[in-house]
C-alpha atoms as a PDB file:
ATOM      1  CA  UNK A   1      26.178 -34.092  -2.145  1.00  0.00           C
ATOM      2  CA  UNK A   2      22.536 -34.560  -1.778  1.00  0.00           C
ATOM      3  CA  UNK A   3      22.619 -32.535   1.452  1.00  0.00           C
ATOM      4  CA  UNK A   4      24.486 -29.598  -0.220  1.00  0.00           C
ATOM      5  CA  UNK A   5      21.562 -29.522  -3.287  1.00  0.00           C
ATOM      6  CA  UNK A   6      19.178 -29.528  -0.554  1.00  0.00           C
ATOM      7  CA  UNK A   7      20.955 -26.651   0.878  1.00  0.00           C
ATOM      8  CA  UNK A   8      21.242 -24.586  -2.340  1.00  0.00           C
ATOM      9  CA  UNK A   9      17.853 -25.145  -3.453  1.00  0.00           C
ATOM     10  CA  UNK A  10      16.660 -23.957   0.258  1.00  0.00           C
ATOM     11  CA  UNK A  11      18.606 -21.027  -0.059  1.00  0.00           C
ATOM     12  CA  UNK A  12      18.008 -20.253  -3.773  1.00  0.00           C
ATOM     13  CA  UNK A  13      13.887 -20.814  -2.674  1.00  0.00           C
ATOM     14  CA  UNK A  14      14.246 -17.809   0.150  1.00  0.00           C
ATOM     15  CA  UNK A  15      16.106 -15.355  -1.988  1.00  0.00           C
ATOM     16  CA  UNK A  16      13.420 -15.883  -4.901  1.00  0.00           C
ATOM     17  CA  UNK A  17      10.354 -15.364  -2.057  1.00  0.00           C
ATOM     18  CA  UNK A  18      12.216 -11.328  -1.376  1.00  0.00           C
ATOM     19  CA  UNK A  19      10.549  -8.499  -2.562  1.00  0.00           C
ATOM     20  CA  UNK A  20      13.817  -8.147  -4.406  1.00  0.00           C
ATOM     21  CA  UNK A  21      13.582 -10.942  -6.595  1.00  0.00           C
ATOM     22  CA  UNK A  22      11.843  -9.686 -10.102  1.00  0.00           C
ATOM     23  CA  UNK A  23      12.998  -8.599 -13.466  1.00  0.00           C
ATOM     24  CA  UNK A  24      11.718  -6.429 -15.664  1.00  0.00           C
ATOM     25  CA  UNK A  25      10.951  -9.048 -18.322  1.00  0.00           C
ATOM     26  CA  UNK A  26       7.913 -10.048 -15.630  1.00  0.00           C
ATOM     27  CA  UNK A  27       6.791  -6.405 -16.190  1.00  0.00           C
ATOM     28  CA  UNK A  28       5.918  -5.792 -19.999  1.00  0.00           C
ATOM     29  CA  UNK A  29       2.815  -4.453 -18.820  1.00  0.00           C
ATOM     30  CA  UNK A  30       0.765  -1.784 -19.811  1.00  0.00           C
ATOM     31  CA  UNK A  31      -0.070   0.484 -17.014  1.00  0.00           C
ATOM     32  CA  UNK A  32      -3.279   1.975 -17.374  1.00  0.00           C
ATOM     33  CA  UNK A  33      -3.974   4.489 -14.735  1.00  0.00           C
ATOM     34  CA  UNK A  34      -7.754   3.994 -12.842  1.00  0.00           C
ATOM     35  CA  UNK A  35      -8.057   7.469 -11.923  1.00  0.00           C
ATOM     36  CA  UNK A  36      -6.325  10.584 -14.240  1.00  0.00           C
ATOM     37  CA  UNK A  37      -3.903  12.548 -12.439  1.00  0.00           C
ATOM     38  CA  UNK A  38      -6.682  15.491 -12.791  1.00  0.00           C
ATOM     39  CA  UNK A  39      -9.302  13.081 -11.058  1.00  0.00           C
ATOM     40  CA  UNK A  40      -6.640  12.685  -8.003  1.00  0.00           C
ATOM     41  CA  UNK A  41      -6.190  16.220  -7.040  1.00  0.00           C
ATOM     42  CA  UNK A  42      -9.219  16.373  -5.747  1.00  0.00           C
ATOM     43  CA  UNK A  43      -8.799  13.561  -2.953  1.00  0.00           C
ATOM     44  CA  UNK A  44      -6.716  13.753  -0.040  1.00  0.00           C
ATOM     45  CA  UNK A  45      -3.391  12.327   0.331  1.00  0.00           C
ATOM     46  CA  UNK A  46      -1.207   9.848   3.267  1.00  0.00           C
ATOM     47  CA  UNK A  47       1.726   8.179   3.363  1.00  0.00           C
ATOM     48  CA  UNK A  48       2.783   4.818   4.647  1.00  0.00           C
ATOM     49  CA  UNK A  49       5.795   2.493   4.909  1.00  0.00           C
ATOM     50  CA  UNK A  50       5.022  -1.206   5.966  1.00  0.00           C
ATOM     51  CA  UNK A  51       7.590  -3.361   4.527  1.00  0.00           C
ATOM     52  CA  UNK A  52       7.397  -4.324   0.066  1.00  0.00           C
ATOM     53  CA  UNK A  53       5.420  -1.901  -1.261  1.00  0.00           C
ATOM     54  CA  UNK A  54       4.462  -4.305  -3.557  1.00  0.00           C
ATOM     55  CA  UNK A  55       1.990  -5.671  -0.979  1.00  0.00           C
ATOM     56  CA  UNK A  56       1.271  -2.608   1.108  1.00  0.00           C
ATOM     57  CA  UNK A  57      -0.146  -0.595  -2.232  1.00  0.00           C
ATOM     58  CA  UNK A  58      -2.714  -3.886  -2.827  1.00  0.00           C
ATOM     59  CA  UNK A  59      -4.207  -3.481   0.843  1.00  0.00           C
ATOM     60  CA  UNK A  60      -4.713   0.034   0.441  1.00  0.00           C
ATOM     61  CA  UNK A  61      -6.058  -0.302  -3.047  1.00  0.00           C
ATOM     62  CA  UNK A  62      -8.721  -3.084  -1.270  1.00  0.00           C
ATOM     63  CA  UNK A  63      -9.778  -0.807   0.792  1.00  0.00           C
ATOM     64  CA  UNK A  64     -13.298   1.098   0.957  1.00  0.00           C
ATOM     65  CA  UNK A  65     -12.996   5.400  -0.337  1.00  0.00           C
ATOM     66  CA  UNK A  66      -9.346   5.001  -1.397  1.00  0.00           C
ATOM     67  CA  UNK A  67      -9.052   5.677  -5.069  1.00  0.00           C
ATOM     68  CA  UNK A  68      -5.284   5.136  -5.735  1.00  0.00           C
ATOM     69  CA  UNK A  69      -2.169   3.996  -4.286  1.00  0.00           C
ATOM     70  CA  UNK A  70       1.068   4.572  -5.625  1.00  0.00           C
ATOM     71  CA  UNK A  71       4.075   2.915  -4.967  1.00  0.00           C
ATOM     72  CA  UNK A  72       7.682   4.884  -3.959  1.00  0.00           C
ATOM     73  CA  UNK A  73       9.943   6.023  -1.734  1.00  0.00           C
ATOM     74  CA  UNK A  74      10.020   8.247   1.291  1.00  0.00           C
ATOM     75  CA  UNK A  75      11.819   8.980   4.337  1.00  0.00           C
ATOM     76  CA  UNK A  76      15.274   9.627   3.396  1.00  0.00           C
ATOM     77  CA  UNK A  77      17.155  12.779   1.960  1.00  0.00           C
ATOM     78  CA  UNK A  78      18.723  11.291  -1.096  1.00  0.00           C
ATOM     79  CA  UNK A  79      17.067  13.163  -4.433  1.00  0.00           C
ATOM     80  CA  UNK A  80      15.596  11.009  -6.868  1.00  0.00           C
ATOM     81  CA  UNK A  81      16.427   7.360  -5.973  1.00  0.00           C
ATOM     82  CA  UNK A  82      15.734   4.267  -7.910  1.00  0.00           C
ATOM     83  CA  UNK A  83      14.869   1.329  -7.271  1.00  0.00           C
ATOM     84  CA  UNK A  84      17.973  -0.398  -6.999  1.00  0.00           C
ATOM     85  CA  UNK A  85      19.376   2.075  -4.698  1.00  0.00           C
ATOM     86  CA  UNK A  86      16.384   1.727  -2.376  1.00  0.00           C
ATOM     87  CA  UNK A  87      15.851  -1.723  -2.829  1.00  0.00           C
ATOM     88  CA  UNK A  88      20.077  -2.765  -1.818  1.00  0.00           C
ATOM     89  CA  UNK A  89      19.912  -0.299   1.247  1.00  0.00           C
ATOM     90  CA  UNK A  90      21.940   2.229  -0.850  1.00  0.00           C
ATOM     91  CA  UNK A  91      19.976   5.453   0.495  1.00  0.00           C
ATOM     92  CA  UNK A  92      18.035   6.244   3.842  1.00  0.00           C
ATOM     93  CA  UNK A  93      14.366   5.762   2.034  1.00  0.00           C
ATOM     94  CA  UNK A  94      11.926   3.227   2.956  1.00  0.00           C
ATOM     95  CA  UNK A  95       9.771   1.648   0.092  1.00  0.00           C
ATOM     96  CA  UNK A  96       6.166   3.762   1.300  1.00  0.00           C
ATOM     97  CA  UNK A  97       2.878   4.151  -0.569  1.00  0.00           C
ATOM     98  CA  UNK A  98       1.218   7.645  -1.266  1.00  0.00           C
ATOM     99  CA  UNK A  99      -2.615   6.773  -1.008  1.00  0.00           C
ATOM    100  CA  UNK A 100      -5.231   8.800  -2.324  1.00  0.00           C
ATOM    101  CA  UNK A 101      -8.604   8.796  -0.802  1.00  0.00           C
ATOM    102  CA  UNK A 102     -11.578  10.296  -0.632  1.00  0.00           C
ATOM    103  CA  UNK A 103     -12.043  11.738   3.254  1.00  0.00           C
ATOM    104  CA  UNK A 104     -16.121  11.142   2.755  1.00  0.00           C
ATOM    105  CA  UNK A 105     -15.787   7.459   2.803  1.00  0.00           C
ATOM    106  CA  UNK A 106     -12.337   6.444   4.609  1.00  0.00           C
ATOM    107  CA  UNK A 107     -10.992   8.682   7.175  1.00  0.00           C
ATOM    108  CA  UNK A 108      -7.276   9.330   8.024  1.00  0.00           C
ATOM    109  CA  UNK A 109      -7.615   7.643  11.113  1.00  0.00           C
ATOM    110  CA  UNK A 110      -9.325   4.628   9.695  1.00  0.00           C
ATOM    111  CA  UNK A 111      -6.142   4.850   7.186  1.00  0.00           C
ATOM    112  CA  UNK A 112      -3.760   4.417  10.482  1.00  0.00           C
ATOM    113  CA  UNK A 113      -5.687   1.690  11.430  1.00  0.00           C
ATOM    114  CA  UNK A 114      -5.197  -0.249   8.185  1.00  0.00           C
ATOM    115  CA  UNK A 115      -1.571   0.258   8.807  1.00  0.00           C
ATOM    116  CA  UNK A 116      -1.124  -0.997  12.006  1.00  0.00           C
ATOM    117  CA  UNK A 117      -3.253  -3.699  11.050  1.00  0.00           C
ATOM    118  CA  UNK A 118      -1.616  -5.139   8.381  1.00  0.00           C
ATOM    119  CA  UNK A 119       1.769  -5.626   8.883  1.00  0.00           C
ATOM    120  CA  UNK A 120       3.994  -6.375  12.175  1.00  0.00           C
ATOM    121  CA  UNK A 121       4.965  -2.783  13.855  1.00  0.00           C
ATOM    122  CA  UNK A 122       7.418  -4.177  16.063  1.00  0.00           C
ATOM    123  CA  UNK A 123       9.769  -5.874  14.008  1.00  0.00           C
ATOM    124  CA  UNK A 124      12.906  -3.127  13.330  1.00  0.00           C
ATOM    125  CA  UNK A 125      14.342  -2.691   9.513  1.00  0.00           C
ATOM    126  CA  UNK A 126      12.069  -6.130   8.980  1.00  0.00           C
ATOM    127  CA  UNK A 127       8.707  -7.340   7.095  1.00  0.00           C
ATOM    128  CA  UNK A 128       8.323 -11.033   6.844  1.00  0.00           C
ATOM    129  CA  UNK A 129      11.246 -12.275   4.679  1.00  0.00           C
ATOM    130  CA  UNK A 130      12.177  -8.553   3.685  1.00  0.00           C
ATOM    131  CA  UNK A 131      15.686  -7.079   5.932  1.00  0.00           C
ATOM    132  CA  UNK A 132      16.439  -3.653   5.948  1.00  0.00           C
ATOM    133  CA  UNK A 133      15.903  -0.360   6.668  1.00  0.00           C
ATOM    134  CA  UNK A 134      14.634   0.210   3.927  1.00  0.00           C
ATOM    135  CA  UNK A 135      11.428  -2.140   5.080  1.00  0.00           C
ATOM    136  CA  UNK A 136      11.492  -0.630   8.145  1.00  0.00           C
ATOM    137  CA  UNK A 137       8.030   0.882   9.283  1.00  0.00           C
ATOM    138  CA  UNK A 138       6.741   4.492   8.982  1.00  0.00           C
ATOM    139  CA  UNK A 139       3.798   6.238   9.907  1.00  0.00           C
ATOM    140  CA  UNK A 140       3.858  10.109   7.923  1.00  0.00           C
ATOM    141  CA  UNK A 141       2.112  13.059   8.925  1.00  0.00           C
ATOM    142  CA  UNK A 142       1.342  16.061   7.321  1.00  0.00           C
ATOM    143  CA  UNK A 143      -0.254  18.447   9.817  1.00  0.00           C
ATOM    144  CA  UNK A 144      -0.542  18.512  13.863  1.00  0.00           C
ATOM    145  CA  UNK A 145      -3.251  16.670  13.788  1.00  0.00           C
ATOM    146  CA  UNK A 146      -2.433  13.879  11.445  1.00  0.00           C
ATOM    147  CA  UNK A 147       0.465  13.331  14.257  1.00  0.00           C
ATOM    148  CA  UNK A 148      -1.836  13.580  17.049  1.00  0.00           C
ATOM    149  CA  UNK A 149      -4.271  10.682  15.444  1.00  0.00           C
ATOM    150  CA  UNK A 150      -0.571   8.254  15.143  1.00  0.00           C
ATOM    151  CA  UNK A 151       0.162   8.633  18.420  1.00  0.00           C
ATOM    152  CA  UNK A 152      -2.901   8.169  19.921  1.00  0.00           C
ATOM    153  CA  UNK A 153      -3.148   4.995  18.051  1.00  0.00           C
ATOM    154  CA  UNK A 154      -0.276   3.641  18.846  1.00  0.00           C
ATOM    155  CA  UNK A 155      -0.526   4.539  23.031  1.00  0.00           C
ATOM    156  CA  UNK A 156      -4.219   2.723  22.138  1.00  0.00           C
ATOM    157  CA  UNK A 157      -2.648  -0.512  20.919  1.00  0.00           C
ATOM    158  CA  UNK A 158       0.178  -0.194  23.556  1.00  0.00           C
ATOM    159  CA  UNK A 159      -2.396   0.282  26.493  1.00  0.00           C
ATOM    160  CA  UNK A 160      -4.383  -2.966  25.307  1.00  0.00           C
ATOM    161  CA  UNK A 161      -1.327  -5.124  24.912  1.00  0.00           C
ATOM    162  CA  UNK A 162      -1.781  -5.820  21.217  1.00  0.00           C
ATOM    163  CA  UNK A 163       1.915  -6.663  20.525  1.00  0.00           C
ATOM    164  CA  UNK A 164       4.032  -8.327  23.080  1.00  0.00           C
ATOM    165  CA  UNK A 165       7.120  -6.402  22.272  1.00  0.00           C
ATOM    166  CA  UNK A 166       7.278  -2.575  21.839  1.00  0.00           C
ATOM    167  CA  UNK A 167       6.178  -0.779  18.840  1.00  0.00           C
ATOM    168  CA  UNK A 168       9.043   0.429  16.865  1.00  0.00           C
ATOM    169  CA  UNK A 169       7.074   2.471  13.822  1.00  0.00           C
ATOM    170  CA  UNK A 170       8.695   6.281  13.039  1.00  0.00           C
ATOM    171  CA  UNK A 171       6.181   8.554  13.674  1.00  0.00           C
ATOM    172  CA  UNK A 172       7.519  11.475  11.171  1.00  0.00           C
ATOM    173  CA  UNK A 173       6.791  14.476   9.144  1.00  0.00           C
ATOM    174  CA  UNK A 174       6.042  13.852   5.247  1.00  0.00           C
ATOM    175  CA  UNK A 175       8.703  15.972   3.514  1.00  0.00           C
ATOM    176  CA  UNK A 176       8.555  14.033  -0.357  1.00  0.00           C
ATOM    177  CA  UNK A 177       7.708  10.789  -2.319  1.00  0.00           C
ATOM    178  CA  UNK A 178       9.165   9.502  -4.683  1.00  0.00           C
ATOM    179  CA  UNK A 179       7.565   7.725  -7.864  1.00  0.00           C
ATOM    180  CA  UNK A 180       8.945   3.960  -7.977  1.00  0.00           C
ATOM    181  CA  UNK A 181       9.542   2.984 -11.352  1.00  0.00           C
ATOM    182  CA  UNK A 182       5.964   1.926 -13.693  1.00  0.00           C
ATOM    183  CA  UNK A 183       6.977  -1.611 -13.713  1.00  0.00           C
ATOM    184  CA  UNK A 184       6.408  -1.314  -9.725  1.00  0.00           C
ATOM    185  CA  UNK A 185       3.223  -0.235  -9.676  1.00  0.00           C
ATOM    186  CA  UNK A 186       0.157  -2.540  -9.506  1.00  0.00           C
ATOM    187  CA  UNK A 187       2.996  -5.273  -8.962  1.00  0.00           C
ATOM    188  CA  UNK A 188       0.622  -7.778  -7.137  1.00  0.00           C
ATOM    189  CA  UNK A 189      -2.037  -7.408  -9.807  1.00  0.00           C
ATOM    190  CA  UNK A 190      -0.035  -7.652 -13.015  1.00  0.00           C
ATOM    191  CA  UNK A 191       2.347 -10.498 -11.658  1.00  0.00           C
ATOM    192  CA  UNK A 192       0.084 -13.010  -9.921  1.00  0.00           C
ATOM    193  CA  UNK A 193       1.938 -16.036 -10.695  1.00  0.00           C
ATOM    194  CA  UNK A 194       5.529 -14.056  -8.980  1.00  0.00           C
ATOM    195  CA  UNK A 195       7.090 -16.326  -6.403  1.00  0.00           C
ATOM    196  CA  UNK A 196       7.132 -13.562  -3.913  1.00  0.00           C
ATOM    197  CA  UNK A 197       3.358 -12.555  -4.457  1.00  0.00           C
ATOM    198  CA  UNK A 198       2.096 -15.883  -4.124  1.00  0.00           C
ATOM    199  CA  UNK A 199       4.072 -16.700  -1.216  1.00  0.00           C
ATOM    200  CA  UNK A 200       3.976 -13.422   0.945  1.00  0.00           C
ATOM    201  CA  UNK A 201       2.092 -10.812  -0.337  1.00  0.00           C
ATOM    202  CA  UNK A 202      -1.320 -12.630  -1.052  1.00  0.00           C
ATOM    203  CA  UNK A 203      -1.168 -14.220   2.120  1.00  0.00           C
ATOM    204  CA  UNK A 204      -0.081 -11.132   3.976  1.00  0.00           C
ATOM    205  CA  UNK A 205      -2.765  -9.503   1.703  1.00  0.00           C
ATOM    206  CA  UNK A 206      -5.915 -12.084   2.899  1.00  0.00           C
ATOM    207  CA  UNK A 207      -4.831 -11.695   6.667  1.00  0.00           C
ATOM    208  CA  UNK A 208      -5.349  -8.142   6.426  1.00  0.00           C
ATOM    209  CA  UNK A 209      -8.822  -8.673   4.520  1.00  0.00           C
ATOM    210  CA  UNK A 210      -9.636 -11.629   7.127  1.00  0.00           C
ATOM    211  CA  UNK A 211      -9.018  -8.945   9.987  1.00  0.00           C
ATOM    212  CA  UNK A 212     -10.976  -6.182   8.373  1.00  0.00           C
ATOM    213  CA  UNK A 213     -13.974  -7.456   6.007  1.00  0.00           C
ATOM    214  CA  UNK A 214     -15.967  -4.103   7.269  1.00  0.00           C
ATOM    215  CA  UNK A 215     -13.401  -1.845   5.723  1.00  0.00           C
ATOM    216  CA  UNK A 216     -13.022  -3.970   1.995  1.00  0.00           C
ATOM    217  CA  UNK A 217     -14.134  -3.090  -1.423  1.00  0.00           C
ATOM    218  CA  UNK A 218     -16.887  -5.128  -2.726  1.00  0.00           C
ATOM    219  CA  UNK A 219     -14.539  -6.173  -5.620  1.00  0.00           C
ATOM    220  CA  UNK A 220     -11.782  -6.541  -3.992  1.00  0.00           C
ATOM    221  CA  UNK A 221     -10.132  -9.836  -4.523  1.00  0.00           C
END
């Protein structure tokens, strides 16, 4: 008996640490946008799967000319999804990030390099604890050149031996994103005390910081 409780709790422990595992009781919050939607026409725009959005939206936000990050959906064809479609593998989108930033301060390429940098590109339909394709890993471009910058990147890290097993990321064109819900967005921030965001994305959240303290935000946190 005390092996099976062991068991159960073990198992009930994993499926709370999944970027699956909230309610929207955790998110009465208010969300009070940083930057109008007038303010954030004037930046430039790229998009990024990496696994829970959840934690790839608060290492773009820490980082140095990007103004906003929003987190959705991308890479599929189904119209409008929610969350619990995406989130239960239900449609062919990824949970991605639409990042706003100013092209003065933080270049595309220095964008690409965040990406790659903070989160495992060769692990397929998997981040950390997260399985699916869903979490799978997707670099967007918008123009010729947003493409060319990807793949030079990646034939960079693959020339240097970076990863020991091949780089699986989807290099492909940005078509649409998708809005997640409100009570997604700014998840890490407004939910600190979250099993999941203790347990994955902070720590995934100070490697990436650890790796990169040139590229940070002085308030970053």
């Amino acid at each position: 008996m005390r092996l099976l409780n062991i068991t159960l709790l073990t198992i009930l422990g994993l499926s709370a640490m999944s970027c699956q595992s909230k309610t929207k009781s955790e998110q009465k919050h208010e969300i009070i946008a940083e930057v109008s939607p007038q303010e954030l026409q004037q930046y430039e725009t790229a998009y990024f799967a990496s696994g829970c959005f959840w934690c790839v939206e608060a290492i773009f936000e820490s980082v140095k000319g990007v103004k906003e990050v929003v987190s959705g959906y991308s890479g599929g064809k189904e119209k409008n999804p929610t969350y619990e479609q995406v989130g239960y593998g239900r449609t062919t989108h990824a949970e991605a990030v639409e990042v706003y930033y100013d092209p003065k301060i933080v270049s595309f390429e220095t964008l690409v390099k965040v990406f790659f940098g903070s989160h495992d590109p060769t692990t397929l339909n998997r981040q950390g604890p997260d399985k699916g394709a869903q979490y799978r890993s997707i670099a967007f471009y918008k123009n010729e050149s947003e493409k060319k910058i990807i793949n030079d990147y990646i034939s960079e890290l693959e020339n240097k031996k970076v990863y020991s097993a091949p780089i699986v990321t989807e290099v492909k064109p940005f078509s649409v994103f998708y809005d997640a819900e409100d009570y997604h967005q700014d998840y890490e921030k407004n939910n600190p005390n979250n099993s999941y965001i203790r347990n994955v994305s902070v720590p995934r959240l100070k490697r990436f910081q650890a790796k990169f303290p040139e590229l940070l935000k002085n308030q970053s946190h």
